[in-house]
PDB file of N, CA and C in Angstrom:
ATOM      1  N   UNK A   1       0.811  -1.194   0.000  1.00  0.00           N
ATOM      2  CA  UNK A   1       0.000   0.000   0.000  1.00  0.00           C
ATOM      3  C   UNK A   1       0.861   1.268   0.000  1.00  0.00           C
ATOM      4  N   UNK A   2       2.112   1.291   0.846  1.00  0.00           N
ATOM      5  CA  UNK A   2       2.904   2.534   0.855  1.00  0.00           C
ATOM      6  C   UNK A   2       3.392   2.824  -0.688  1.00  0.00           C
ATOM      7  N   UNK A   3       3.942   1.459  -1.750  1.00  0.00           N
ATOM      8  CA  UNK A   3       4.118   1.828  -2.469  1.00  0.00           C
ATOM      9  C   UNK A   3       3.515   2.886  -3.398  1.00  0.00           C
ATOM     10  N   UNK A   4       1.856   2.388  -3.818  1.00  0.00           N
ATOM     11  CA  UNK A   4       1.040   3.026  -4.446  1.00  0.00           C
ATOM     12  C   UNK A   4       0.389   4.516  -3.844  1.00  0.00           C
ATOM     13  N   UNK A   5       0.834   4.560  -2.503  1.00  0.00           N
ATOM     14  CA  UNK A   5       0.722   5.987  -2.053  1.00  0.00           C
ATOM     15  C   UNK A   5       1.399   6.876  -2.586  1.00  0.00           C
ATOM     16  N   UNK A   6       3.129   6.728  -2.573  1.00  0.00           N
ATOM     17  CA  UNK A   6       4.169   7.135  -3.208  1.00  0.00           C
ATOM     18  C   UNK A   6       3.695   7.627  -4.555  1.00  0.00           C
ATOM     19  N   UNK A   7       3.668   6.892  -5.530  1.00  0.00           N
ATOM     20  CA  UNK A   7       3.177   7.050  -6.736  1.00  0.00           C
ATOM     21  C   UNK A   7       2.063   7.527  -7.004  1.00  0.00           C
ATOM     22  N   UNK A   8       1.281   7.776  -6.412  1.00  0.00           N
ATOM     23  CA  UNK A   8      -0.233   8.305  -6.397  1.00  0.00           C
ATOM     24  C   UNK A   8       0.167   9.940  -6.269  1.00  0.00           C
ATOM     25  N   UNK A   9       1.358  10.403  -4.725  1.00  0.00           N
ATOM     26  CA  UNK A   9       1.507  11.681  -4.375  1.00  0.00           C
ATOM     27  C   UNK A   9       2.549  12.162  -5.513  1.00  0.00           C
ATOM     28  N   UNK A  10       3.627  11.491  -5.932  1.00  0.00           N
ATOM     29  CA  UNK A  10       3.995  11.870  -7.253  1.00  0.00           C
ATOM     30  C   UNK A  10       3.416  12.162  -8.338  1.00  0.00           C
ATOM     31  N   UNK A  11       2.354  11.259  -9.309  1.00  0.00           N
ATOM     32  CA  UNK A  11       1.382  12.025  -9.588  1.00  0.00           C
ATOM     33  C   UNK A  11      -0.039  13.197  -9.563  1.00  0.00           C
ATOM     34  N   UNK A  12       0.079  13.322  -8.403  1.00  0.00           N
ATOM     35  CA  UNK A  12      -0.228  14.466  -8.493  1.00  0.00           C
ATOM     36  C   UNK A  12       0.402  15.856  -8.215  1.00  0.00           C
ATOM     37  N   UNK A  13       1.466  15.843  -8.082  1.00  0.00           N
ATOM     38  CA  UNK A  13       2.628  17.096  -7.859  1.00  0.00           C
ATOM     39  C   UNK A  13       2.900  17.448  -9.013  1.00  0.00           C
ATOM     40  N   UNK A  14       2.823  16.169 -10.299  1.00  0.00           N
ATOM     41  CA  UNK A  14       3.383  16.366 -11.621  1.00  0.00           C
ATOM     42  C   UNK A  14       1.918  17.117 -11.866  1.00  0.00           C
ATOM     43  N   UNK A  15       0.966  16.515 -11.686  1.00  0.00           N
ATOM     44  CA  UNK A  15      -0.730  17.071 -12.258  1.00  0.00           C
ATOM     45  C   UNK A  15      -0.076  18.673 -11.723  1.00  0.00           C
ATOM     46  N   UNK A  16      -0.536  18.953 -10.757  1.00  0.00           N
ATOM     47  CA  UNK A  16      -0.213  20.264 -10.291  1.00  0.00           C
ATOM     48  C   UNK A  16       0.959  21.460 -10.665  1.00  0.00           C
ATOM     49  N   UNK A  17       1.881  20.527 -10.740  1.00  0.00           N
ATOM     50  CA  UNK A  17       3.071  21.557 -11.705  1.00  0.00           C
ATOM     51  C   UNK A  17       2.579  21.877 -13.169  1.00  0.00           C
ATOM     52  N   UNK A  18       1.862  21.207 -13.970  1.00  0.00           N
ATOM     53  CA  UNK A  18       1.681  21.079 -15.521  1.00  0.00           C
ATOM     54  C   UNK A  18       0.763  22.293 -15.333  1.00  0.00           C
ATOM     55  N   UNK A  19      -0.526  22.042 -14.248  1.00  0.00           N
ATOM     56  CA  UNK A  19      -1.595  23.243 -14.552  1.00  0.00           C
ATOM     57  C   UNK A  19      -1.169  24.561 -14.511  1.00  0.00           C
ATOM     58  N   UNK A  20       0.082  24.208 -13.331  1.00  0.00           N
ATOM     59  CA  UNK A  20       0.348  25.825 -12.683  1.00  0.00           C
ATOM     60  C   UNK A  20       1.332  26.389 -14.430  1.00  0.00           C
ATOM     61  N   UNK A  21       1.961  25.568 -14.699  1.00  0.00           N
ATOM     62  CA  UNK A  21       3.150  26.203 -15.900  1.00  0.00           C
ATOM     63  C   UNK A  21       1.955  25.959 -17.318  1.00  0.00           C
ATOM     64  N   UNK A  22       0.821  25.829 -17.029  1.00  0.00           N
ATOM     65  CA  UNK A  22      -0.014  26.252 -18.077  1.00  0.00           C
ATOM     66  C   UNK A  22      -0.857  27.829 -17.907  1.00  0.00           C
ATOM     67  N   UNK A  23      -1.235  27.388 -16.577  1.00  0.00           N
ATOM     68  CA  UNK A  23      -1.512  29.046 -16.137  1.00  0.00           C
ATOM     69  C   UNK A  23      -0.526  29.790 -16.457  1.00  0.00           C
ATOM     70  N   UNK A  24       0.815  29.979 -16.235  1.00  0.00           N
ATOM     71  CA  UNK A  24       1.798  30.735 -16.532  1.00  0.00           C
ATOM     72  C   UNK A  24       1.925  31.276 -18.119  1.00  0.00           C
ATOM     73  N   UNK A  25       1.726  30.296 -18.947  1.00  0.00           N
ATOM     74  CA  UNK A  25       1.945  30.007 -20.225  1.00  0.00           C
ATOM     75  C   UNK A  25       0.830  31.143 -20.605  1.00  0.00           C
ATOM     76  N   UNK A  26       0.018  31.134 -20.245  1.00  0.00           N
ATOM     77  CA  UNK A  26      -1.645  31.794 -20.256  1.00  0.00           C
ATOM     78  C   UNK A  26      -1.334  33.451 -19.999  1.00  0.00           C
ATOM     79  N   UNK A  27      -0.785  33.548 -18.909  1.00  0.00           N
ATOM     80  CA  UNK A  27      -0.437  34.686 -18.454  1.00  0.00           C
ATOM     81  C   UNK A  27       0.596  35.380 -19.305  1.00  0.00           C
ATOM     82  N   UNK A  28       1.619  35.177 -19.690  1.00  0.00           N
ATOM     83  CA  UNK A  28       2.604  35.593 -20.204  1.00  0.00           C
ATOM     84  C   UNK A  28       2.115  35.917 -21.593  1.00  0.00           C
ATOM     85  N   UNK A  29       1.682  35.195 -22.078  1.00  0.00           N
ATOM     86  CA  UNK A  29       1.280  35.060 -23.207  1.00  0.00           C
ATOM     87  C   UNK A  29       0.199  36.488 -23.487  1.00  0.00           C
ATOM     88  N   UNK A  30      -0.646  36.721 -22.483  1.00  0.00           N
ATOM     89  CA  UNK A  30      -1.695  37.628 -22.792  1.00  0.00           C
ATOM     90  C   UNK A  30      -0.944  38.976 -21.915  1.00  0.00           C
ATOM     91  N   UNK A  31      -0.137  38.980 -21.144  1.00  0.00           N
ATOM     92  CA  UNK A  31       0.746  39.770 -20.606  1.00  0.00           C
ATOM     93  C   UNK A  31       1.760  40.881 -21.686  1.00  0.00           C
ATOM     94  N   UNK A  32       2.126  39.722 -22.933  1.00  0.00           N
ATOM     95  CA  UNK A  32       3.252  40.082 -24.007  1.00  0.00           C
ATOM     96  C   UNK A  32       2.319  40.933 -24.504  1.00  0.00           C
ATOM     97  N   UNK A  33       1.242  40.095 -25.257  1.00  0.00           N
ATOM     98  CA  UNK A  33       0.512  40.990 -26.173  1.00  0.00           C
ATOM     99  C   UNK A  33       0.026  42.089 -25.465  1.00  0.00           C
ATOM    100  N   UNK A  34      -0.257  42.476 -24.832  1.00  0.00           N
ATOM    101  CA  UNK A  34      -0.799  44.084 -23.971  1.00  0.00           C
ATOM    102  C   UNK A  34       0.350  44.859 -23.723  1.00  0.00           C
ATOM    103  N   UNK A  35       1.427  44.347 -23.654  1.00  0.00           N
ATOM    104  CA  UNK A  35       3.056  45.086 -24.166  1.00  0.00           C
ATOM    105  C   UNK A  35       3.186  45.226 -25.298  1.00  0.00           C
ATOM    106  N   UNK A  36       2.797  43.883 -26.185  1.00  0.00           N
ATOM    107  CA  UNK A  36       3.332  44.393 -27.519  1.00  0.00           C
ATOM    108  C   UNK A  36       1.917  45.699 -28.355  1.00  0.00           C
ATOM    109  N   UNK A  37       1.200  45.681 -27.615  1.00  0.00           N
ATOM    110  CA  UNK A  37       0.073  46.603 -28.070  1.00  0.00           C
ATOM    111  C   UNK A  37       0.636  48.209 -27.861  1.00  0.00           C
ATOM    112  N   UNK A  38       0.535  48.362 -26.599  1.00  0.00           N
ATOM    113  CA  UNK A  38       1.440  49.432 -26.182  1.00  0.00           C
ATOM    114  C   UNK A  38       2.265  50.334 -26.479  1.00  0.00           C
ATOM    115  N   UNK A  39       3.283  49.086 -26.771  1.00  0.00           N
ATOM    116  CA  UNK A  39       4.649  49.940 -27.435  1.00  0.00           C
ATOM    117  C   UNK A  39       4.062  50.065 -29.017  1.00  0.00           C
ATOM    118  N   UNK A  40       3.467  49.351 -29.506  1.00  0.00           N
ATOM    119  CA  UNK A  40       3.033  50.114 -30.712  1.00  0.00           C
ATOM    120  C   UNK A  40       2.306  51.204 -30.798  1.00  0.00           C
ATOM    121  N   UNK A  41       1.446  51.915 -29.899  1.00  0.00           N
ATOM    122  CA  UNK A  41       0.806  52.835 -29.236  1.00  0.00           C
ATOM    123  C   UNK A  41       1.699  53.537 -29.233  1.00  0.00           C
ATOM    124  N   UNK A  42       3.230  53.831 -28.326  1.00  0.00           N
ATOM    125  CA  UNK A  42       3.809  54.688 -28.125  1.00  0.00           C
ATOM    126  C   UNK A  42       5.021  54.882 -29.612  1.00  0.00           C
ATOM    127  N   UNK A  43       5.150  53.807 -30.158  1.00  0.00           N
ATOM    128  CA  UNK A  43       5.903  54.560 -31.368  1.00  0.00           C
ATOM    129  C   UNK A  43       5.356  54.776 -32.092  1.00  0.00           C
ATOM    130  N   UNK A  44       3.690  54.481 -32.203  1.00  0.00           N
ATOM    131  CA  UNK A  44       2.888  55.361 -33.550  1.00  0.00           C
ATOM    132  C   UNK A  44       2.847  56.969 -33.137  1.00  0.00           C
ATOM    133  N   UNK A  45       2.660  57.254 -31.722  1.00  0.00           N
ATOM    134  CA  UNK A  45       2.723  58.523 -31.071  1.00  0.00           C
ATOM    135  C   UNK A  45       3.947  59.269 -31.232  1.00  0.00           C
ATOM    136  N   UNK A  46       5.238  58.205 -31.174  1.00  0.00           N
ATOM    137  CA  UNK A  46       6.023  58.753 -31.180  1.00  0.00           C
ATOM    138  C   UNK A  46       6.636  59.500 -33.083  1.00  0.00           C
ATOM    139  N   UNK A  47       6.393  58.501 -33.772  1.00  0.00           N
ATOM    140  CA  UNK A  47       6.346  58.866 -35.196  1.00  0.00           C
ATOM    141  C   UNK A  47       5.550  59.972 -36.017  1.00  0.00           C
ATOM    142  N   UNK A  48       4.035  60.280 -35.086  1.00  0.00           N
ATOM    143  CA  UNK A  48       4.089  60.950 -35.543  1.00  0.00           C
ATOM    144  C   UNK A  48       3.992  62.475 -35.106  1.00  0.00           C
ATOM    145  N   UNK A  49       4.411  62.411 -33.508  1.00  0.00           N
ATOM    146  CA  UNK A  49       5.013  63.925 -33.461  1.00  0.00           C
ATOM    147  C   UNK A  49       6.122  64.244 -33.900  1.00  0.00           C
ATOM    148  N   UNK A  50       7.288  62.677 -34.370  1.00  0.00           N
ATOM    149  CA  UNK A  50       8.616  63.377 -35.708  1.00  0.00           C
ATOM    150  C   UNK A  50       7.724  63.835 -36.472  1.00  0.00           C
ATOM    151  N   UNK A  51       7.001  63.485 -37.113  1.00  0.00           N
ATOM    152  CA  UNK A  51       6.093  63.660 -38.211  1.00  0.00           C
ATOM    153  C   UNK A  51       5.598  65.125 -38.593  1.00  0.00           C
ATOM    154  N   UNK A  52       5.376  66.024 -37.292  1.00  0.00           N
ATOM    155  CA  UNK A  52       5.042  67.041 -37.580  1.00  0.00           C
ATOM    156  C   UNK A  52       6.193  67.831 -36.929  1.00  0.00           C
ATOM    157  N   UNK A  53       7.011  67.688 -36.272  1.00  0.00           N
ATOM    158  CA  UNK A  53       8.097  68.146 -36.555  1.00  0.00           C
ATOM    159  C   UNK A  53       8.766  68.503 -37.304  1.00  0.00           C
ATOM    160  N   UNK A  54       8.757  67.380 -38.314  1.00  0.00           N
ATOM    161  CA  UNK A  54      10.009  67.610 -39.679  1.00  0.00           C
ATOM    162  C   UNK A  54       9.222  68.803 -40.547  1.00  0.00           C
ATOM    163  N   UNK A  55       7.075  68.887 -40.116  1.00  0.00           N
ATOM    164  CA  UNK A  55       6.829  68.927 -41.467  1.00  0.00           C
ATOM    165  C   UNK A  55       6.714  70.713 -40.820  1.00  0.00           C
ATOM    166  N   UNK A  56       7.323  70.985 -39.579  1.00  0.00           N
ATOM    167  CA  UNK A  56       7.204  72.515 -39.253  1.00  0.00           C
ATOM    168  C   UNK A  56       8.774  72.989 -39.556  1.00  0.00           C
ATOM    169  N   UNK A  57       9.459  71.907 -39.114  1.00  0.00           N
ATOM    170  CA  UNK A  57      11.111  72.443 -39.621  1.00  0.00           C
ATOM    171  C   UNK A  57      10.922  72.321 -41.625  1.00  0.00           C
ATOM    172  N   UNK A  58      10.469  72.124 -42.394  1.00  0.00           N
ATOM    173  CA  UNK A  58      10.392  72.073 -43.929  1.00  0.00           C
ATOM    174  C   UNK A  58       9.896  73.453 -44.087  1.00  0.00           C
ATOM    175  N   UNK A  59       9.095  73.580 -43.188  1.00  0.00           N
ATOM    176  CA  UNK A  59       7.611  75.031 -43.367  1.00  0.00           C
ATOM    177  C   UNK A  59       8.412  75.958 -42.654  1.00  0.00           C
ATOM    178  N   UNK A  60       9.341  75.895 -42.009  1.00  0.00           N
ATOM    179  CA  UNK A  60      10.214  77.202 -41.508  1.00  0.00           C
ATOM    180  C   UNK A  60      11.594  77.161 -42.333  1.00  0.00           C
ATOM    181  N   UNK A  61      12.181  76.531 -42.923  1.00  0.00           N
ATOM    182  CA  UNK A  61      13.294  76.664 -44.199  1.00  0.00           C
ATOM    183  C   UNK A  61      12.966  77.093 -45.193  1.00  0.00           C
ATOM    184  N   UNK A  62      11.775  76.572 -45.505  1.00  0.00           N
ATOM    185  CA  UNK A  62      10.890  77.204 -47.003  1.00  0.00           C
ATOM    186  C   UNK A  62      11.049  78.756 -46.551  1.00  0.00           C
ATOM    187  N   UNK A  63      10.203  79.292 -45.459  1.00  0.00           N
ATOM    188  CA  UNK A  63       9.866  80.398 -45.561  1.00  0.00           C
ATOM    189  C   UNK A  63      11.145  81.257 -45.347  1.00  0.00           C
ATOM    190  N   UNK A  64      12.201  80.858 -44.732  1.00  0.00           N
ATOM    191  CA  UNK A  64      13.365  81.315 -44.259  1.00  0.00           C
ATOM    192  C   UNK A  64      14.405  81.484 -45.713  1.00  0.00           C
ATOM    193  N   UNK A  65      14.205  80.302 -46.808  1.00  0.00           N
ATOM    194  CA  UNK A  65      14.794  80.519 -48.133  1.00  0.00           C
ATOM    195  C   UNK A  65      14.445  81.543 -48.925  1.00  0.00           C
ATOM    196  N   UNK A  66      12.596  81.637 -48.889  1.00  0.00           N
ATOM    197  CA  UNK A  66      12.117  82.710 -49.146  1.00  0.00           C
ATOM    198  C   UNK A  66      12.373  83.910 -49.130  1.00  0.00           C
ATOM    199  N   UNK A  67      12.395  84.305 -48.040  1.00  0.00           N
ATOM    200  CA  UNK A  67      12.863  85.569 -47.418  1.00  0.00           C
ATOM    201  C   UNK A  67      14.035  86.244 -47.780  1.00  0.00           C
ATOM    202  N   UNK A  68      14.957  84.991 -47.850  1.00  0.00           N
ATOM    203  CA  UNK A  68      16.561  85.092 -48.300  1.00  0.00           C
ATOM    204  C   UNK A  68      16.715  85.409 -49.381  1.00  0.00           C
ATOM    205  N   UNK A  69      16.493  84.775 -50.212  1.00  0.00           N
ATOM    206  CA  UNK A  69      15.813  85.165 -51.861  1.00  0.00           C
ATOM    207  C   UNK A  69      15.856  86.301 -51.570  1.00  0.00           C
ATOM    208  N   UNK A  70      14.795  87.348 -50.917  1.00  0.00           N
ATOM    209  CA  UNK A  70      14.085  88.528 -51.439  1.00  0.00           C
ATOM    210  C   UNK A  70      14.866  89.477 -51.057  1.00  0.00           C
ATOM    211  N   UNK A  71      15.964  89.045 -50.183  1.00  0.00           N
ATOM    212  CA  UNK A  71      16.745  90.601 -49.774  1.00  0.00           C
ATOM    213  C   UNK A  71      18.061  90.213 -50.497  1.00  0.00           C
ATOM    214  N   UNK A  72      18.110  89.592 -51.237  1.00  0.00           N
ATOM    215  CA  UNK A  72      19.813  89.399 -52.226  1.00  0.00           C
ATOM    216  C   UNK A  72      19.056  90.105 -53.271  1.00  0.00           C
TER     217      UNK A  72
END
């Protein structure tokens, strides 16, 4: 009888480790993607305030070439 106790409490430690590193698996998994959501969030934000950056530094050279032009 001790034997099959043994083996009985071994299987279920293994049962119990598998669920817990499936929960984990679960977690991480839906953890990444809400990171990987995110950071795409922050470099679309971040792209496109370059975005209007570049397009106010273009719109202040233009007008600055302009200008230059007119007093030569």
């Amino acid at each position: 009888m001790k034997k099959m106790k043994k083996g009985q409490t071994m299987v279920e430690y293994i049962i119990i480790v598998a669920l817990i590193a499936i929960s984990l698996i679960g977690v991480f998994t839906f953890v990444s993607r809400a990171i990987g959501r995110k950071g795409a969030g922050v470099a679309g934000a971040l792209s496109d305030q370059e975005g209007e950056s570049a397009k106010q530094a273009v719109e202040n050279i233009t007008e600055d070439t302009i200008k230059s032009l007119g007093e030569d």
